[in-house]
Every structure is written in C-alpha cells, then in structure tokens.
C-alpha atoms as a PDB file:
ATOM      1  CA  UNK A   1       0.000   0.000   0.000  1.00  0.00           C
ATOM      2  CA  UNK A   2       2.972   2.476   0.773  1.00  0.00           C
ATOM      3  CA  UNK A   3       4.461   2.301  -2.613  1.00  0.00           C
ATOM      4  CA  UNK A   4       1.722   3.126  -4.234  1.00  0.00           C
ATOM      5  CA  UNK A   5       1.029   5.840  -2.063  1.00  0.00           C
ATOM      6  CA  UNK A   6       4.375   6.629  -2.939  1.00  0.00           C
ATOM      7  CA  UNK A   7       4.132   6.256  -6.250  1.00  0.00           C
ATOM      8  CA  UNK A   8       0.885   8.717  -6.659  1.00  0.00           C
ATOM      9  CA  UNK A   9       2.865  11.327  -4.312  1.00  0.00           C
ATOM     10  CA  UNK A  10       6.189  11.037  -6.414  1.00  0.00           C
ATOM     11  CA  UNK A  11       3.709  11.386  -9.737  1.00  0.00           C
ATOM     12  CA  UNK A  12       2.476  14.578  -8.222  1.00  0.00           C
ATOM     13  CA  UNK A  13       5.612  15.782  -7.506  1.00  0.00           C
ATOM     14  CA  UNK A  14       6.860  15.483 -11.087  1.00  0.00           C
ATOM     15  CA  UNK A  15       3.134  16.855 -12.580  1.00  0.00           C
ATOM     16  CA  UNK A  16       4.527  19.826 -10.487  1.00  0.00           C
ATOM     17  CA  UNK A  17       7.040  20.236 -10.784  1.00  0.00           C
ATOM     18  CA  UNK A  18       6.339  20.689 -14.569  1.00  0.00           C
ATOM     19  CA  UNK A  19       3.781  23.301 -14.291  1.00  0.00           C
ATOM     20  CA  UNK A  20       6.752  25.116 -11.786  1.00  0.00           C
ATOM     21  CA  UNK A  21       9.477  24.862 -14.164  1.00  0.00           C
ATOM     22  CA  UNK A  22       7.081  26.097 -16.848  1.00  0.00           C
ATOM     23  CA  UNK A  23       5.744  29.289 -14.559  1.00  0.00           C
ATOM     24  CA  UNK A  24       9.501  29.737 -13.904  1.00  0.00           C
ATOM     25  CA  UNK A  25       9.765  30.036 -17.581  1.00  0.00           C
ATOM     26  CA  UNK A  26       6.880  32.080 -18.389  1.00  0.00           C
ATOM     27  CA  UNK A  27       7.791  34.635 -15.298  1.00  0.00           C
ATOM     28  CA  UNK A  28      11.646  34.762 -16.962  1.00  0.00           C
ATOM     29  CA  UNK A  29      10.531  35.615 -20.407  1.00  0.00           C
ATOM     30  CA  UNK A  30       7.520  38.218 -19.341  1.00  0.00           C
ATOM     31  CA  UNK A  31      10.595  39.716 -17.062  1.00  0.00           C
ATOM     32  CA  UNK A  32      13.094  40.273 -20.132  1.00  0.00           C
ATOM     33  CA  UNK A  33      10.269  41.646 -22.056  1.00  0.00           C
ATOM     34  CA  UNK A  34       8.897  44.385 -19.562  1.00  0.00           C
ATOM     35  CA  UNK A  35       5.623  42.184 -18.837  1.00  0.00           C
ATOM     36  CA  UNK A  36       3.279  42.009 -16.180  1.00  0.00           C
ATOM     37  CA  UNK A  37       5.467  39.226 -14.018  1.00  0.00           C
ATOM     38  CA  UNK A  38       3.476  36.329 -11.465  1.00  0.00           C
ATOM     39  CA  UNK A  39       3.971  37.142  -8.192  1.00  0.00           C
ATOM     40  CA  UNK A  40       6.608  35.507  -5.889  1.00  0.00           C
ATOM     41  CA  UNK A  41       4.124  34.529  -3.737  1.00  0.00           C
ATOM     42  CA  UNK A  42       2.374  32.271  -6.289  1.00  0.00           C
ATOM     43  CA  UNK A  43       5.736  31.105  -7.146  1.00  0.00           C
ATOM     44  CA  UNK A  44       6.309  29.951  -3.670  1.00  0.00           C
ATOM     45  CA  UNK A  45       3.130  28.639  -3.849  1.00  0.00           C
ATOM     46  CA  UNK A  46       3.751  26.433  -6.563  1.00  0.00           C
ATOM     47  CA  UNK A  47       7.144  25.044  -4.868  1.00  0.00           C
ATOM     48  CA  UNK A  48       5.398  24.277  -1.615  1.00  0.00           C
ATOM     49  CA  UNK A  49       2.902  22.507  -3.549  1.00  0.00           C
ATOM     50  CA  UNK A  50       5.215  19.488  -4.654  1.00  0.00           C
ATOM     51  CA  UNK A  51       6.392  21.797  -7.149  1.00  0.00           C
ATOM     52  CA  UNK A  52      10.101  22.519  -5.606  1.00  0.00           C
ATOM     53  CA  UNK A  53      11.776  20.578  -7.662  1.00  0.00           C
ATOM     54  CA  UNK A  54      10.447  22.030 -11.015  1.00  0.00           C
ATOM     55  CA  UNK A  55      11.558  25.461  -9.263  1.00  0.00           C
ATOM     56  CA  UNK A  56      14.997  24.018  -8.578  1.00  0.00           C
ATOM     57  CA  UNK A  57      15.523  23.151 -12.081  1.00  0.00           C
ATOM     58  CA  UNK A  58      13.813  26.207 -13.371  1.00  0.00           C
ATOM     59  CA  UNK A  59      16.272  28.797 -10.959  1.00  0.00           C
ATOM     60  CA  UNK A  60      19.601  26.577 -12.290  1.00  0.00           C
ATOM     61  CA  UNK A  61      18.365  26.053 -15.898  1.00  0.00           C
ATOM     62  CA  UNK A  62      16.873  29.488 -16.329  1.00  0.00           C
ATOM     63  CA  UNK A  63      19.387  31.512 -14.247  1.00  0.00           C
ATOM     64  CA  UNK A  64      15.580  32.751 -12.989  1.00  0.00           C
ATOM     65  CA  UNK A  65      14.959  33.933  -9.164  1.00  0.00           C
ATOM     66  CA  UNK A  66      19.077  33.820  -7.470  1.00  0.00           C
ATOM     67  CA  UNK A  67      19.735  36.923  -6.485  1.00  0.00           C
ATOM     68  CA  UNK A  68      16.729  38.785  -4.789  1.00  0.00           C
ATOM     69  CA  UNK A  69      18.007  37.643  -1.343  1.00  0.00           C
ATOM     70  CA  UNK A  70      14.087  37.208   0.219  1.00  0.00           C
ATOM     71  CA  UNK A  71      13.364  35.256  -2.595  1.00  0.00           C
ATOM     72  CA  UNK A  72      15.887  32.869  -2.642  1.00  0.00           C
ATOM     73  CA  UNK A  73      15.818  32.160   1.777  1.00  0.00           C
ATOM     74  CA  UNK A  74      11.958  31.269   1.405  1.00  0.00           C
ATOM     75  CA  UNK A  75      12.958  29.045  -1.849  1.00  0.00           C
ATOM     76  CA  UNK A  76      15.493  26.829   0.474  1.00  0.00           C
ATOM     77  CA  UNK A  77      13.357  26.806   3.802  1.00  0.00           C
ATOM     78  CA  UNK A  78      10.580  25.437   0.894  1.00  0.00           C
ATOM     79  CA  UNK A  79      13.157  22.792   0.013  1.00  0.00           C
ATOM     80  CA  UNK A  80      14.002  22.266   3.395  1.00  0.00           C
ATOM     81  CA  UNK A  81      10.153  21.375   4.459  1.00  0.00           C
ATOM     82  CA  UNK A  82      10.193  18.935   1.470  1.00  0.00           C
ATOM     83  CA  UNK A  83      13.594  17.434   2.581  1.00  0.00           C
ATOM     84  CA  UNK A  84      12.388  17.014   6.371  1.00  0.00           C
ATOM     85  CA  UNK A  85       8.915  15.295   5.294  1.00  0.00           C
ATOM     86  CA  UNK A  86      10.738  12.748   2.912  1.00  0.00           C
ATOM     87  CA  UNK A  87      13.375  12.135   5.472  1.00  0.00           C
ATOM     88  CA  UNK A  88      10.206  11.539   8.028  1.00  0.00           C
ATOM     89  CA  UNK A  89       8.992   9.770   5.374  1.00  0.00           C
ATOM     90  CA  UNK A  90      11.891   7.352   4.928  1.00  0.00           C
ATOM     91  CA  UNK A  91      12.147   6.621   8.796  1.00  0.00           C
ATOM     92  CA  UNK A  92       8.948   6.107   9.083  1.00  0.00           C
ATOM     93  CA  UNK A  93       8.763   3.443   6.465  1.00  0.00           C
ATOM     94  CA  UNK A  94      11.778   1.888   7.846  1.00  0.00           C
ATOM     95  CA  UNK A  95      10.776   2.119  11.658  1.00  0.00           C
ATOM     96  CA  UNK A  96       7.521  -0.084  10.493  1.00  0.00           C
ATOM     97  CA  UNK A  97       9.750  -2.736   7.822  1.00  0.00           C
ATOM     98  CA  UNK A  98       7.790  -1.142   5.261  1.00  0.00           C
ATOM     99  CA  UNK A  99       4.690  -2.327   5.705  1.00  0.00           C
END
C-alpha cells in the first residue's frame, strides 16, 4: 500500500514540478520583455505545492529567481520542508519494515 502511495505522491511531484518549471519560464521571459510578471508569492506557492523541484531546475536552468536575497531564503526553507517530510517519510517506512 505504501508504494503506491508513494508512487501517486512522487507522480504529483513530477506533474509539479512541470507546471513550476514552466511558470519559472513564463515569469523569466515576461521579465526580459517588460511584462506584467506572477507574483513571488504564487511562485512559492507552486514550490510548496510538490512543485520545488520544477523550481529548482527552473532557478539553475533558467538563471531565474538567485539573487533577490528574500526570494531565494523562502525558496530553500521550501526545500528544506520537502527534505524534512521525505526524510520523516523514509524513517517512518523503515521504523515499520515497510509495511
């Protein structure tokens, strides 16, 4: 039952991480044209919502979202939720043999 639980939350994560990467994209290009940009909170939004490793890939790929230092301490405390819940994750599946 826990891998396919699993498997459904790690299928999220990548659905997500998609639509991230792509608002990453969309936010970079409207910001070297002079367009109306999406707001960091929906961006943070998006990475909180399994979406932080689309945002990862979209900040190194892109070059999109480093330097603004506010920006970039609420990215990493993001990852840092998602890193503490899979570790939780982990030792809970290994605390019960995986069952």
């Amino acid at each position: 039952m826990e891998k396919v639980v699993i498997g459904i939350i790690l299928g999220v994560y990548a659905a997500m991480s998609v639509v991230t990467f792509l608002a990453f994209a969309v936010d970079k290009r409207a910001a070297s044209l002079g367009n109306r940009r999406i707001p960091e909170a929906r961006l943070h939004l998006l990475e909180l919502a399994f979406g932080w490793p689309g945002a990862f890939l979209g900040r190194r790929l892109l070059r999109h979202k480093t330097i603004k230092r506010k920006y970039v301490v609420v990215f990493w405390l993001i990852g840092a939720v998602h890193a503490a819940v899979w570790v939780g994750v982990v030792w809970w599946l290994v605390a019960h043999g995986g069952r």
